[in-house]
Protein backbone atom coordinates (compact mmCIF):
# COMPACT_ATOMS: atom_id res chain seq x y z
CA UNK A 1 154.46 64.84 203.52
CA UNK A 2 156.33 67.81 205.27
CA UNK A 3 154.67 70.30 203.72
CA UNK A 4 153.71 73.51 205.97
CA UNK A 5 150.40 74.02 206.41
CA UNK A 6 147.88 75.72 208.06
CA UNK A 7 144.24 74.55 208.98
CA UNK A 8 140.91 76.01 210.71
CA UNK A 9 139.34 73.16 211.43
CA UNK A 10 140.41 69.75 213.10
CA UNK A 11 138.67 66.56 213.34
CA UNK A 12 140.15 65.20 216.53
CA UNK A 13 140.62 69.11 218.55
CA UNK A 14 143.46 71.13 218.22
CA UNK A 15 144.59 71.38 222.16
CA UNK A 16 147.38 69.13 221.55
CA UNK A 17 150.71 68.41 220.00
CA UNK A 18 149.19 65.84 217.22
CA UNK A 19 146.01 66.19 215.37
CA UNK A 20 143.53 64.65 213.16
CA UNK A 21 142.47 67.01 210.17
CA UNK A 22 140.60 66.65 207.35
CA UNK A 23 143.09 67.39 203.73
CA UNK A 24 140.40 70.00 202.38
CA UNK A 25 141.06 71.99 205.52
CA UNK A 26 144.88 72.64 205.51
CA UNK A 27 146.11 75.22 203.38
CA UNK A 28 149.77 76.13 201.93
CA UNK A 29 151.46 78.37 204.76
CA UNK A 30 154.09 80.91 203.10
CA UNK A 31 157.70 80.34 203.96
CA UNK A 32 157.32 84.18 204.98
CA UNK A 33 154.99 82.97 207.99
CA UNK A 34 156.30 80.88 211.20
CA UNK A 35 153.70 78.11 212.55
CA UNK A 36 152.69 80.55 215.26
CA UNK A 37 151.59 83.35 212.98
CA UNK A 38 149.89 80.10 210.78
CA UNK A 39 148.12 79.53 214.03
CA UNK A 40 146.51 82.52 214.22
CA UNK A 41 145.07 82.36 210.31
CA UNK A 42 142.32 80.29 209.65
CA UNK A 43 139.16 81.25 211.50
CA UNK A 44 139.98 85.10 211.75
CA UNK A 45 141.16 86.05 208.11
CA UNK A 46 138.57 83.43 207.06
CA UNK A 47 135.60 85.41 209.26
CA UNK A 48 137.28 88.84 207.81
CA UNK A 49 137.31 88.04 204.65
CA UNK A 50 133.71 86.58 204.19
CA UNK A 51 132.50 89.32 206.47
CA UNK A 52 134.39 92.05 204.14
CA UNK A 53 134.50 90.30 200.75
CA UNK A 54 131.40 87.85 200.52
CA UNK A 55 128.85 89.51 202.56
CA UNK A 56 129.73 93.23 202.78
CA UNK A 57 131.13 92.94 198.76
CA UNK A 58 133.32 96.13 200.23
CA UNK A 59 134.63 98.18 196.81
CA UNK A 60 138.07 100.54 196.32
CA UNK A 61 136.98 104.09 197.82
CA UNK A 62 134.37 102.98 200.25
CA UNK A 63 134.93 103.67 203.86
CA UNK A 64 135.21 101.15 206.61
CA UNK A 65 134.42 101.35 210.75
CA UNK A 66 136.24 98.32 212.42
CA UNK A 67 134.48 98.73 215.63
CA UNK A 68 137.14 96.46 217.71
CA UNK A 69 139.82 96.42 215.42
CA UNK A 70 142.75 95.43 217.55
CA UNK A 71 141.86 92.19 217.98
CA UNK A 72 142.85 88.80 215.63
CA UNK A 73 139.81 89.04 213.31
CA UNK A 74 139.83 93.07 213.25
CA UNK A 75 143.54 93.59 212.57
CA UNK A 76 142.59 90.98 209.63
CA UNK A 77 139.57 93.25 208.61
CA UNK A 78 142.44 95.98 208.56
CA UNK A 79 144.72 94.36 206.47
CA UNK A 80 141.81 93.11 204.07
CA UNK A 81 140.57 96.61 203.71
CA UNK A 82 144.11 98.21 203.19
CA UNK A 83 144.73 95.91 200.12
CA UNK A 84 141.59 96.95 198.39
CA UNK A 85 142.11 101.02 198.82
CA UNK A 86 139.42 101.73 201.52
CA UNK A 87 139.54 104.70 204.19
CA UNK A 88 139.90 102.31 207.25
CA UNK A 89 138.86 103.92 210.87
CA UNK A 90 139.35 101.60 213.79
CA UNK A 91 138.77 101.70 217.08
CA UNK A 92 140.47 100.37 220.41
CA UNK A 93 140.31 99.97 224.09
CA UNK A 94 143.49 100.97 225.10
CA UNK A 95 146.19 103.13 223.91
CA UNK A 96 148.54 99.70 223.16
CA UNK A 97 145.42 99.00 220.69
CA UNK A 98 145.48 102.20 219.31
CA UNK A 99 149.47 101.94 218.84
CA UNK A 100 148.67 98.64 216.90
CA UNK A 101 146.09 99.63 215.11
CA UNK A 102 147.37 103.07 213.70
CA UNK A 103 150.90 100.92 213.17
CA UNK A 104 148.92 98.34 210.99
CA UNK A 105 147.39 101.64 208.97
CA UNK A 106 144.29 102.11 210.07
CA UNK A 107 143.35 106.22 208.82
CA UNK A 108 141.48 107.38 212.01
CA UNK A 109 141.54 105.94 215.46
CA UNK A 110 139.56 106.07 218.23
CA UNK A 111 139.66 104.71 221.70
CA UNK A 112 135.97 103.37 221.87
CA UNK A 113 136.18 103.65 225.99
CA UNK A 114 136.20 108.05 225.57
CA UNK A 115 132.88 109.58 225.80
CA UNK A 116 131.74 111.50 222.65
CA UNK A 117 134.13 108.92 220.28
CA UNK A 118 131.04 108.40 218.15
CA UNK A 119 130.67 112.06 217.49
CA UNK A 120 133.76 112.45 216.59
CA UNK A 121 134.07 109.24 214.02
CA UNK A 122 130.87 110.99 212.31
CA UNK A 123 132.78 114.81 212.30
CA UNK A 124 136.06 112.94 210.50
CA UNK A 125 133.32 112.06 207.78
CA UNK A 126 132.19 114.94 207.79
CA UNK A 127 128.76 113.63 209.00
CA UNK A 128 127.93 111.49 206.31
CA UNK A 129 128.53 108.35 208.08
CA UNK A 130 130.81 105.18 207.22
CA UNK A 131 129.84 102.83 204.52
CA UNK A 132 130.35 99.66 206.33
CA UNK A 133 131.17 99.26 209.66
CA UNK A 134 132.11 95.29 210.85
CA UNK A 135 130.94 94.91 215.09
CA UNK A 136 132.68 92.77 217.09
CA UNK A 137 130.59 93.31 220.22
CA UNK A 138 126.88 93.95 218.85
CA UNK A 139 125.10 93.70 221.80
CA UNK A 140 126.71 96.71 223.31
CA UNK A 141 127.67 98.28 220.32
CA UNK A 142 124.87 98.05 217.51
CA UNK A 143 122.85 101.22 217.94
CA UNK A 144 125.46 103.55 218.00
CA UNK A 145 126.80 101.44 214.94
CA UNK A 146 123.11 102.38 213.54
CA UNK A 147 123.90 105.89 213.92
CA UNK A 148 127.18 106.16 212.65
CA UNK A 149 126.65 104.21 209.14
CA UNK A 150 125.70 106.00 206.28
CA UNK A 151 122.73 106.10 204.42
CA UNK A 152 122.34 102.72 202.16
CA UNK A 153 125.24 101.52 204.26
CA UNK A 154 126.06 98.04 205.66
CA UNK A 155 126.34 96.28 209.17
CA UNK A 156 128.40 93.10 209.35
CA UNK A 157 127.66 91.60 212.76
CA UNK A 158 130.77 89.26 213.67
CA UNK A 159 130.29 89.04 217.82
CA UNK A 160 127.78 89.64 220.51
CA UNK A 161 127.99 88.38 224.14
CA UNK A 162 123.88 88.77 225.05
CA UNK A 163 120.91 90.91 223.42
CA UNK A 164 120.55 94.13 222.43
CA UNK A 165 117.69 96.73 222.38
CA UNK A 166 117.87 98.95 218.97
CA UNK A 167 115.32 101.57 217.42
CA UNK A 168 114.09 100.46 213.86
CA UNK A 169 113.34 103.50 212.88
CA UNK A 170 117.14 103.97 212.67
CA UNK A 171 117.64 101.05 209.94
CA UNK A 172 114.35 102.72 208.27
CA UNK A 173 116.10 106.45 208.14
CA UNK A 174 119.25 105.12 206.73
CA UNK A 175 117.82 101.84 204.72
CA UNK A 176 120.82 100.22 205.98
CA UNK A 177 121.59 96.76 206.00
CA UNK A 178 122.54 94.45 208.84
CA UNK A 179 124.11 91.45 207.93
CA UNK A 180 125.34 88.89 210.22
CA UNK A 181 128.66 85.76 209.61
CA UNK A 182 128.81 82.78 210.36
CA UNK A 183 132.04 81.16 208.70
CA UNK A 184 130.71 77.59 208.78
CA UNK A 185 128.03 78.75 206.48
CA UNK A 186 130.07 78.96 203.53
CA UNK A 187 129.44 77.24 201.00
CA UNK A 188 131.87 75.31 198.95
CA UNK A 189 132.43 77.75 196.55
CA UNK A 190 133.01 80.52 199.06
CA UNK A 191 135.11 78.71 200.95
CA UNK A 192 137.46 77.88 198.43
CA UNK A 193 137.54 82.00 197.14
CA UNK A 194 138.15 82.58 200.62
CA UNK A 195 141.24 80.57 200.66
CA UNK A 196 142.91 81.30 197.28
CA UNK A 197 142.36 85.04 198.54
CA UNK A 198 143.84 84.44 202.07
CA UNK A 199 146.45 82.48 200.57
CA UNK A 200 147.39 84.87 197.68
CA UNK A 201 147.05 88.07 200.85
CA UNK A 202 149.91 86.06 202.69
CA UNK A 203 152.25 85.29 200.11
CA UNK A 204 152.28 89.10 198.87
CA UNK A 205 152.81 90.20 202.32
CA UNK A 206 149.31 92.08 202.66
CA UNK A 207 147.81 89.67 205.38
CA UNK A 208 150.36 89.07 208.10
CA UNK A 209 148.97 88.05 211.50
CA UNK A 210 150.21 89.59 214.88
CA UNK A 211 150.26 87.46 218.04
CA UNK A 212 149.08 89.28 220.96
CA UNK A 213 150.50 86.38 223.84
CA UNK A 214 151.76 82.98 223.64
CA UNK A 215 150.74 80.33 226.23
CA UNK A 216 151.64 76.76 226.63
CA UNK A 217 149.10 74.31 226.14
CA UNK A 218 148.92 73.47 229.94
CA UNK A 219 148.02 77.14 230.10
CA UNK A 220 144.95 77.02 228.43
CA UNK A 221 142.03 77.91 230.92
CA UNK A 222 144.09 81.18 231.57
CA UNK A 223 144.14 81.99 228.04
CA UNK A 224 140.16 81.14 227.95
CA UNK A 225 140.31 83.27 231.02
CA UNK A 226 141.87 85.94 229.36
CA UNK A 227 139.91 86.23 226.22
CA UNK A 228 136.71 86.74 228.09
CA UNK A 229 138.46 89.14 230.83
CA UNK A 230 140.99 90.76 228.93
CA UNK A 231 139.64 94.89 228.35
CA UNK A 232 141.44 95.42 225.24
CA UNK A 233 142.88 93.27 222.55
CA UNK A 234 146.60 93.44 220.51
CA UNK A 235 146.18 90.33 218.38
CA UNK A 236 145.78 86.75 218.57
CA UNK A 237 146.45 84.51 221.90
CA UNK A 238 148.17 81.21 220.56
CA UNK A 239 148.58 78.28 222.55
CA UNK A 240 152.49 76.64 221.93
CA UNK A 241 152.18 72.63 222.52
């Protein structure tokens, strides 16, 4: 009793001051976290991490396109990717993304809302492509994702908001792989690598989340509101009972 924790999943809902959780889902929060930035760990450095570590199996020297990377799950893709010595690029919607992003170390940014930013993510490497790029918004972006990848490189598929139309031929001419997450899939194994790695990431200071805007609890349709709405990310949107 009065240990910190954090969780990422509740059994009785987490819009509310009290909760019911089960003890294999809370974790140890470091004493270098407050509850707020605890809030904003479980499901996106969770996602990032099996997306990056389990599926992707990402390696030192490789080089990673966070297509979205200013938001809670791609700032932890960032972070993730940092500690293990890849090139990082990342792209945002909005130059306060693009501050955050090139603040939290990303290598090359781009403002995915220019024309041509494609062209110019494949000239910084020097047209070979980027070994892994993680997609946040597939069904808009997963073609051009296709043609910026490099050859025997990998696709981690994290959001889409509808369908998408793509060319095969593209996955054929770069044998590239398209893999998509689903946390809840994990099995007990993972899930348990997934947490001694979060956990160890937050106690060395590697993986610290950023909140992007607080709400109170009786502001919660706004923040719904907000996260469908909203053009451009800056972190995570925590409700404060």
């Amino acid at each position: 009793p009065g240990d910190r924790v954090f969780l990422c999943q509740t059994v009785s809902g987490s819009y509310a001051e009290y909760g019911t959780v089960n003890e294999c889902y809370t974790h140890p929060l470091t004493a270098a976290l407050d509850f707020k930035q605890g809030a904003a760990l479980g499901v996106p450095y969770f996602t990032a991490y099996r997306a990056l570590c389990i599926k992707a199996k990402i390696q030192s020297g490789q080089s990673l396109l966070i297509h979205g990377a200013s938001g809670s799950v791609g700032i932890a893709c960032i972070q993730l990717a940092r500690s293990r010595g890849l090139t990082v690029y990342g792209t945002a919607g909005s130059q306060d993304g693009l501050d955050l992003i090139k603040k939290l170390g990303v290598h090359h940014a781009f403002n995915h809302r220019e024309e041509g930013y494609e062209k110019r993510i494949m000239e910084t490497s020097k047209d070979k492509g980027v070994d892994c790029i993680v997609e946040m918004l597939s069904n808009v972006n997963l073609q051009k994702d296709l043609d910026m990848v490099s050859v025997n490189g990998t696709i981690v598929v994290i959001g889409s908001r509808g369908n998408v139309e793509i060319s095969p031929r593209s996955i054929m001419a770069k044998e590239a792989n398209i893999l998509g997450v689903m946390l809840w899939n994990s099995s007990e194994e993972e899930m348990q690598e997934t947490v001694r790695e979060v956990v160890k990431g937050t106690e060395s200071g590697e993986l610290v989340p950023v909140i992007g805007k607080e709400y109170t609890l009786e502001e919660a349709s706004q923040a719904h509101f907000d996260i469908v709405n909203t053009k451009s990310s800056t972190g995570r949107l925590v409700l404060i009972p």
